[in-house]
C-alpha atoms as a PDB file:
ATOM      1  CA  UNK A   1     100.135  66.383 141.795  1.00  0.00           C
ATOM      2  CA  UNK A   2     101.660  69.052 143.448  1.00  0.00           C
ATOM      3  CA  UNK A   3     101.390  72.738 142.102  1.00  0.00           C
ATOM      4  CA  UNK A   4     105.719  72.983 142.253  1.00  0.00           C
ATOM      5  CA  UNK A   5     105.644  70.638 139.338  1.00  0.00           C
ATOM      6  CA  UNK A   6     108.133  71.814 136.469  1.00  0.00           C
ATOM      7  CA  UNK A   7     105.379  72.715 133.569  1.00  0.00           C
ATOM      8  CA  UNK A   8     106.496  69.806 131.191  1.00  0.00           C
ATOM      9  CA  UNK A   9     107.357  70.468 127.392  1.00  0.00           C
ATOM     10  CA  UNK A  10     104.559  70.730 124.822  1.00  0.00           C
ATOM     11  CA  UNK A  11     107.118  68.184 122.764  1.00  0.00           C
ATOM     12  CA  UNK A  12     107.510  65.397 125.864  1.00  0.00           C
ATOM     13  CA  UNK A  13     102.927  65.820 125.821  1.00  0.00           C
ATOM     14  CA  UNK A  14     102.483  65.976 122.523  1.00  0.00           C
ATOM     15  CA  UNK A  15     104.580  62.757 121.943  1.00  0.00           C
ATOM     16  CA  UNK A  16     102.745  60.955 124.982  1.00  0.00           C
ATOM     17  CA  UNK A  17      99.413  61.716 123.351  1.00  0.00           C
ATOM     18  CA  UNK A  18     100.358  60.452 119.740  1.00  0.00           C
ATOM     19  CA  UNK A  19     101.430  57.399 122.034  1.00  0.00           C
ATOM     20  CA  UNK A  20      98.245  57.134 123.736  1.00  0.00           C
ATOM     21  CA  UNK A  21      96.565  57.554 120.419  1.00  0.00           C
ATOM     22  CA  UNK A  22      98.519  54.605 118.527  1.00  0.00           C
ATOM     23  CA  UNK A  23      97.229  52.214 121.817  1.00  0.00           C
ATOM     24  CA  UNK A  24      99.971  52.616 123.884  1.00  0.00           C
ATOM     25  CA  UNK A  25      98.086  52.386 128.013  1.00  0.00           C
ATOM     26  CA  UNK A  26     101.618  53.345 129.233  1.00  0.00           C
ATOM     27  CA  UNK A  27     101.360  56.592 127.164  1.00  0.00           C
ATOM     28  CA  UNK A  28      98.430  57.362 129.003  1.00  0.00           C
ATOM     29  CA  UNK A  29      99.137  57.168 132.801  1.00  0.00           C
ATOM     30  CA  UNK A  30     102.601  58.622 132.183  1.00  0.00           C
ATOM     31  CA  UNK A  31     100.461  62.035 130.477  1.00  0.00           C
ATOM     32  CA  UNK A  32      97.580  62.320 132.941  1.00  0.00           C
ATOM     33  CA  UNK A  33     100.531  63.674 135.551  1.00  0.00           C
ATOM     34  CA  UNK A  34     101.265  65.838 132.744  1.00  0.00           C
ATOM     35  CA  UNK A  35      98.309  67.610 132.074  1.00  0.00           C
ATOM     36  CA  UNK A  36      96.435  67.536 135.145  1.00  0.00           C
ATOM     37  CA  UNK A  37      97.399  70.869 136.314  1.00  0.00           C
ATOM     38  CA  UNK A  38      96.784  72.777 132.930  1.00  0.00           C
ATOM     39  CA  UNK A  39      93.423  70.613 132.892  1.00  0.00           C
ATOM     40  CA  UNK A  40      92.869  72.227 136.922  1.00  0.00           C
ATOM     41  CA  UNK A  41      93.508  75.462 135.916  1.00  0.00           C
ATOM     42  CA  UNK A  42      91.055  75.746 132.973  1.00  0.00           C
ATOM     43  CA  UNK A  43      88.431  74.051 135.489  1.00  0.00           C
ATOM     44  CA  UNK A  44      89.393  76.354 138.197  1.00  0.00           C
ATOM     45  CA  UNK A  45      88.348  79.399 135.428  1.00  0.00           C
ATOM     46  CA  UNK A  46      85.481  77.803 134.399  1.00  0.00           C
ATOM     47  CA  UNK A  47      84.234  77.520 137.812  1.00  0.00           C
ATOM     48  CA  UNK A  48      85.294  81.234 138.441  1.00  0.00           C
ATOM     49  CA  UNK A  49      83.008  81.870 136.182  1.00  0.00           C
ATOM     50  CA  UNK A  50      79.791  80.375 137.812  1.00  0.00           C
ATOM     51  CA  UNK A  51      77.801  81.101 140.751  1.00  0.00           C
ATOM     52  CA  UNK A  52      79.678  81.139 144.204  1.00  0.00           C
ATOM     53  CA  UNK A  53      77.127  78.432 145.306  1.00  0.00           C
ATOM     54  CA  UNK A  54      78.066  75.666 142.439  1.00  0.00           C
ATOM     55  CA  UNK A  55      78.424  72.139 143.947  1.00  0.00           C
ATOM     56  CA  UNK A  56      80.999  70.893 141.340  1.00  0.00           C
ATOM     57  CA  UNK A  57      84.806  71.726 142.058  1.00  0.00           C
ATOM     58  CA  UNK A  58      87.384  71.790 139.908  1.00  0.00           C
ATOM     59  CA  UNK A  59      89.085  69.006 140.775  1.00  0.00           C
ATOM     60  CA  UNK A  60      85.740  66.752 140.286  1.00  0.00           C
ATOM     61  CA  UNK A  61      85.438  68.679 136.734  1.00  0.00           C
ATOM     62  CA  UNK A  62      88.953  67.424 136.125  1.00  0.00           C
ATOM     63  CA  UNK A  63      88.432  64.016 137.005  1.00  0.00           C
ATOM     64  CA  UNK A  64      84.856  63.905 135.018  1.00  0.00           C
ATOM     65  CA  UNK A  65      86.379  65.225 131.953  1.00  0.00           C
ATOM     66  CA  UNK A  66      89.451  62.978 132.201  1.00  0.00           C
ATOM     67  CA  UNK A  67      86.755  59.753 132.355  1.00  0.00           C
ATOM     68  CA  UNK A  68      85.649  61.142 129.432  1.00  0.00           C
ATOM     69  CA  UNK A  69      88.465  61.660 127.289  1.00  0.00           C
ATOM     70  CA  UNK A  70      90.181  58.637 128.436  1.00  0.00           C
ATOM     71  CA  UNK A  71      86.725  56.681 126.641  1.00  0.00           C
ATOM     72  CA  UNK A  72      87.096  58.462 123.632  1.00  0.00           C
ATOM     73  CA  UNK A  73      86.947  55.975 120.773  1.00  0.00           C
ATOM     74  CA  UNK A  74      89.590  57.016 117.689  1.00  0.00           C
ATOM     75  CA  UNK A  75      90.997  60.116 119.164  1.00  0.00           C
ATOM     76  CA  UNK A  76      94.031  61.198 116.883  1.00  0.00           C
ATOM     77  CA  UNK A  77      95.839  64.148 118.524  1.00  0.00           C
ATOM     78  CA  UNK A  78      99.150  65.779 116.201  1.00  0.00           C
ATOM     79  CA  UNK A  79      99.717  68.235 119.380  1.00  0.00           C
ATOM     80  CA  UNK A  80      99.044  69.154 122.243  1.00  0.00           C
ATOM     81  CA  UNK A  81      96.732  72.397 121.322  1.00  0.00           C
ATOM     82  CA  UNK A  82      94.287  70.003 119.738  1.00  0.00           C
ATOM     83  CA  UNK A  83      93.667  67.887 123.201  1.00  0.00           C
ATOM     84  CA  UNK A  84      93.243  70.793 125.188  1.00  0.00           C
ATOM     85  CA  UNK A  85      90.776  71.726 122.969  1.00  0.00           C
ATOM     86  CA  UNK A  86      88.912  68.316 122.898  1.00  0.00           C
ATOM     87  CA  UNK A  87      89.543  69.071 127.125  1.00  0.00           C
ATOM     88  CA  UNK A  88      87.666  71.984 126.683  1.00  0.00           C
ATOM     89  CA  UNK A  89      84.429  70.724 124.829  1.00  0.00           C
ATOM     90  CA  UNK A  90      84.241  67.828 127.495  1.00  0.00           C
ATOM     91  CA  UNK A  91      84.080  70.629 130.027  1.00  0.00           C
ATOM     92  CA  UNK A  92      81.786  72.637 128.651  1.00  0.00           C
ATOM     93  CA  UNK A  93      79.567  69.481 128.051  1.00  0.00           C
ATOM     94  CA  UNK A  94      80.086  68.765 132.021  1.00  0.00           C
ATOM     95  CA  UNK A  95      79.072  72.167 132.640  1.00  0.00           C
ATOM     96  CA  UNK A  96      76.240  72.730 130.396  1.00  0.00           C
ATOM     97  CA  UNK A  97      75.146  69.127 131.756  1.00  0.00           C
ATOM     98  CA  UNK A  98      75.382  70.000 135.421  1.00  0.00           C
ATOM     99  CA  UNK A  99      73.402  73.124 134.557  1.00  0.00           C
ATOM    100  CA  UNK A 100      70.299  70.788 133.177  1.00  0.00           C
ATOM    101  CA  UNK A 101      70.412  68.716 136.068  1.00  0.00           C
ATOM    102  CA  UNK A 102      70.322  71.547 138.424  1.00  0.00           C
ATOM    103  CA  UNK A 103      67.444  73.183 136.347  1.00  0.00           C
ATOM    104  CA  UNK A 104      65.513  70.321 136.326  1.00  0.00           C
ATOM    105  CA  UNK A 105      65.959  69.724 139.969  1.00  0.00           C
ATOM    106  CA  UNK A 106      64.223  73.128 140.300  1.00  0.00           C
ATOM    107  CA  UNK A 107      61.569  72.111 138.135  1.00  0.00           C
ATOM    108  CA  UNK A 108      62.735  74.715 135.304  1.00  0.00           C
ATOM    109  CA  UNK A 109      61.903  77.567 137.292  1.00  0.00           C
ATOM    110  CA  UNK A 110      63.864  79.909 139.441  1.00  0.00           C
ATOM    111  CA  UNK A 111      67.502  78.589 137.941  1.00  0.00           C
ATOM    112  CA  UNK A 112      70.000  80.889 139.303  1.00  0.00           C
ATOM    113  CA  UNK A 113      72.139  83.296 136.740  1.00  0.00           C
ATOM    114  CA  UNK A 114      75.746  83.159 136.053  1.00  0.00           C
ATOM    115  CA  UNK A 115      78.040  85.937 135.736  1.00  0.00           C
ATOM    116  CA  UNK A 116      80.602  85.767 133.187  1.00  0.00           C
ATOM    117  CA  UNK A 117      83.708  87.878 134.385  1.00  0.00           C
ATOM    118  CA  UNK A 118      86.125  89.750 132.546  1.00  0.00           C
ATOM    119  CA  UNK A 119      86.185  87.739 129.170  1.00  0.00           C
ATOM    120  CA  UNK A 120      83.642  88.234 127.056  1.00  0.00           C
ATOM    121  CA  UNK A 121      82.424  91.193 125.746  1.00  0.00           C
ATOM    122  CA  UNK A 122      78.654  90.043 125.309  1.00  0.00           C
ATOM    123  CA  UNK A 123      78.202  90.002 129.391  1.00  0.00           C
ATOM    124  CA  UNK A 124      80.780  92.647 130.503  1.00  0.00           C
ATOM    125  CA  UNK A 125      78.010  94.121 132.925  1.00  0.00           C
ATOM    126  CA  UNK A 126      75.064  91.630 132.333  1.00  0.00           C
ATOM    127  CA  UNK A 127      74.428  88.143 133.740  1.00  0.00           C
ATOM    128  CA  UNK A 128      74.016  84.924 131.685  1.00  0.00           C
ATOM    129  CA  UNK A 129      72.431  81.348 131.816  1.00  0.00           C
ATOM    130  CA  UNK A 130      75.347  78.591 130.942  1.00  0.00           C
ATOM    131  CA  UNK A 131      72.333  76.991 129.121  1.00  0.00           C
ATOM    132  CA  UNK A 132      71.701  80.403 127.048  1.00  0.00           C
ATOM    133  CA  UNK A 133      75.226  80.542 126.636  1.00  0.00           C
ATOM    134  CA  UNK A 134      75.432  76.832 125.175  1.00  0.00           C
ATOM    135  CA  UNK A 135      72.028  76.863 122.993  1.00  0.00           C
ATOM    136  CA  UNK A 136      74.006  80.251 121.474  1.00  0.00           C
ATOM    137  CA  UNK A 137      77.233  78.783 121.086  1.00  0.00           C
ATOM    138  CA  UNK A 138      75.661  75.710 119.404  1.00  0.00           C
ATOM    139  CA  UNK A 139      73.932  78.208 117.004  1.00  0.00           C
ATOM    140  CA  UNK A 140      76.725  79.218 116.081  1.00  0.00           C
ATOM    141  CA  UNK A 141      78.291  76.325 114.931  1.00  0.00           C
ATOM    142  CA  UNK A 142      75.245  75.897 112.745  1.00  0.00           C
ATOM    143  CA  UNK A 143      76.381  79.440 111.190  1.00  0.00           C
ATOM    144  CA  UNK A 144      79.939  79.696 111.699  1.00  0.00           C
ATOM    145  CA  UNK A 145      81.694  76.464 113.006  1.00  0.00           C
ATOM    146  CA  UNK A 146      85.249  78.524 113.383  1.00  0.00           C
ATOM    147  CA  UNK A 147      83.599  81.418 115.090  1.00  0.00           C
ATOM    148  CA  UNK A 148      81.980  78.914 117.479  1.00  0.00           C
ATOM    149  CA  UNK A 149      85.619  76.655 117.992  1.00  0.00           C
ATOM    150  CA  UNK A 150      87.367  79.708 118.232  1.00  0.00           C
ATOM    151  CA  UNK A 151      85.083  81.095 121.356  1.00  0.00           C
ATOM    152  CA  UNK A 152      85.378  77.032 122.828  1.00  0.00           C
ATOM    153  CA  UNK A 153      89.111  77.658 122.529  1.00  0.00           C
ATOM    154  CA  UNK A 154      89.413  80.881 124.236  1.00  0.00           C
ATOM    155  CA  UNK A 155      86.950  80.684 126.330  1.00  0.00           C
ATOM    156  CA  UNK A 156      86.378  77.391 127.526  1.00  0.00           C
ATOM    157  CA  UNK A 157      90.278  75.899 127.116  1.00  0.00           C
ATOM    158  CA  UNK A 158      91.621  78.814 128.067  1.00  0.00           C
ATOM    159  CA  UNK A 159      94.195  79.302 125.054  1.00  0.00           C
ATOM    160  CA  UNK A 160      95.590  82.426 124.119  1.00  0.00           C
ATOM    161  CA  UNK A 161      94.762  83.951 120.928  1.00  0.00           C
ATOM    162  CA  UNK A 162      98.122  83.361 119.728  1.00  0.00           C
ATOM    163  CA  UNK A 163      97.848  79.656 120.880  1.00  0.00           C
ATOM    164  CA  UNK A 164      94.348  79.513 118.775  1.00  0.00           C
ATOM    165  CA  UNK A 165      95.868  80.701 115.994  1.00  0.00           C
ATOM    166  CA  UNK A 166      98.919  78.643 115.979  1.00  0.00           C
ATOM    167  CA  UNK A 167      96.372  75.515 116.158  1.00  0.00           C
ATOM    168  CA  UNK A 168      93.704  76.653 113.512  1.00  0.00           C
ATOM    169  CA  UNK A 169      96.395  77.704 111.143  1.00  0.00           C
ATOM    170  CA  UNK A 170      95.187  81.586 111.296  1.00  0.00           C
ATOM    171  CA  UNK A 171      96.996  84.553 112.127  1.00  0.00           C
ATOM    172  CA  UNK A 172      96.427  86.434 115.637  1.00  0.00           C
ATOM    173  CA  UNK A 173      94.671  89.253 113.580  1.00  0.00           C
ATOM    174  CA  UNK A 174      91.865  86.524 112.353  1.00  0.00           C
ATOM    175  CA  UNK A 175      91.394  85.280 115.389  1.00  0.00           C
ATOM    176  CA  UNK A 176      90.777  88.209 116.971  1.00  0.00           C
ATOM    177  CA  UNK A 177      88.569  90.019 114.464  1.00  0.00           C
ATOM    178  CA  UNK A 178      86.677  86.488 114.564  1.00  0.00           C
ATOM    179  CA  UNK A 179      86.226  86.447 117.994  1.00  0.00           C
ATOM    180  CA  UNK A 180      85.087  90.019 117.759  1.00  0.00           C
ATOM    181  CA  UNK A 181      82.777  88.878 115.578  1.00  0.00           C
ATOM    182  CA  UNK A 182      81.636  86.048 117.363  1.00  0.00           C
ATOM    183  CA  UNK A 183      81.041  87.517 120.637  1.00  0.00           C
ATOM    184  CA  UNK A 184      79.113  90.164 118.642  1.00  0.00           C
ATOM    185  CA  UNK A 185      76.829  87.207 117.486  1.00  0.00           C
ATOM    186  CA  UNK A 186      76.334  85.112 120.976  1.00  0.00           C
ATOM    187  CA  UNK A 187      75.713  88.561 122.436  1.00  0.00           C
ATOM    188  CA  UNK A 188      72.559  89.089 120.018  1.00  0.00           C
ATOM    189  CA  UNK A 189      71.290  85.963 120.211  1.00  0.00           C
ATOM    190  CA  UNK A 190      71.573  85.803 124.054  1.00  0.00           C
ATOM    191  CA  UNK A 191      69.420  89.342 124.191  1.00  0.00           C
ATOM    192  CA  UNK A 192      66.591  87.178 121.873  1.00  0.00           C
ATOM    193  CA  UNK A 193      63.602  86.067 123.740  1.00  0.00           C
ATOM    194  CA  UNK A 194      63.492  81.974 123.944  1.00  0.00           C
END
């Protein structure tokens, strides 16, 4: 899969995946070529984002996340935007999984902290727990499911905010005062005590 590859059209991956979703197995080797570097460079970001030790790599995040999608039962994509985004819960999942396992290696003590880098605005300076991060982000959904996709979208799949708006049907101005508002939330209930 070599990183020269002509990014292919949103149309030629959207069709593949309504394809893939009808039953079609062809549809589905002919996208993973496709989509595998977008799907790299949202892992590589993710993993930018965690500690410089971390024993999963990118292209293992890929392939994990591609196992899982691939075993989705009635997946029904109408674009592109929307598997991405179903791309980017399956990596956070891997993530937030990988954390566990690491923090129970340890026992549940002495877990090391992740830094979040130039994205958020809850952790500009301060450091974060993935598993804070997820327990917030999963109360939020409770409170505001948008607020919560929204931050998954950016965040996690790595879309634009015009590309999140485009796919919830919002304009760039509700996106952004959402996330605004979101990242004001997860901040807050990252600074509570557990």
């Amino acid at each position: 899969m070599d990183g020269d590859a002509e990014t292919p059209s949103p149309e030629r991956v959207t069709a593949l995946l309504v394809r893939w979703t009808d039953g079609d197995a062809d549809a589905l080797d002919a996208l993973m070529p496709l989509v595998y570097l977008e799907l790299r460079k949202t892992a590589h970001a993710l993993l930018r984002r965690e500690r410089s030790d971390h024993t999963l790599q990118p292209t293992a995040l890929v392939h994990e996340a591609w196992l899982r999608l691939v075993r989705q039962d009635r997946v029904s994509f109408e674009h592109r935007k929307q598997f991405f985004g179903l791309a980017a819960q399956v990596m956070r999942r891997i993530l937030v999984d990988h954390a566990r396992a690491a923090q129970a290696a340890k026992r549940g003590g002495g877990a090391p902290v992740d830094a979040l880098e130039d994205g958020m605005a809850i952790s500009h300076d301060k450091t974060f727990d993935l598993l804070v991060l997820d327990q917030a982000l999963t109360e939020l959904g409770r409170v505001d499911a948008r607020q919560a996709q929204l931050i998954e979208l950016r965040y996690f799949g790595g879309l634009t905010v015009d590309e999140v708006a485009d796919l919830l049907g919002l304009s760039p101005a509700t996106i952004s005062r959402g996330q605004r508002a979101a990242e004001a939330w997860l901040s807050q209930a990252m600074a509570r005590p557990a």
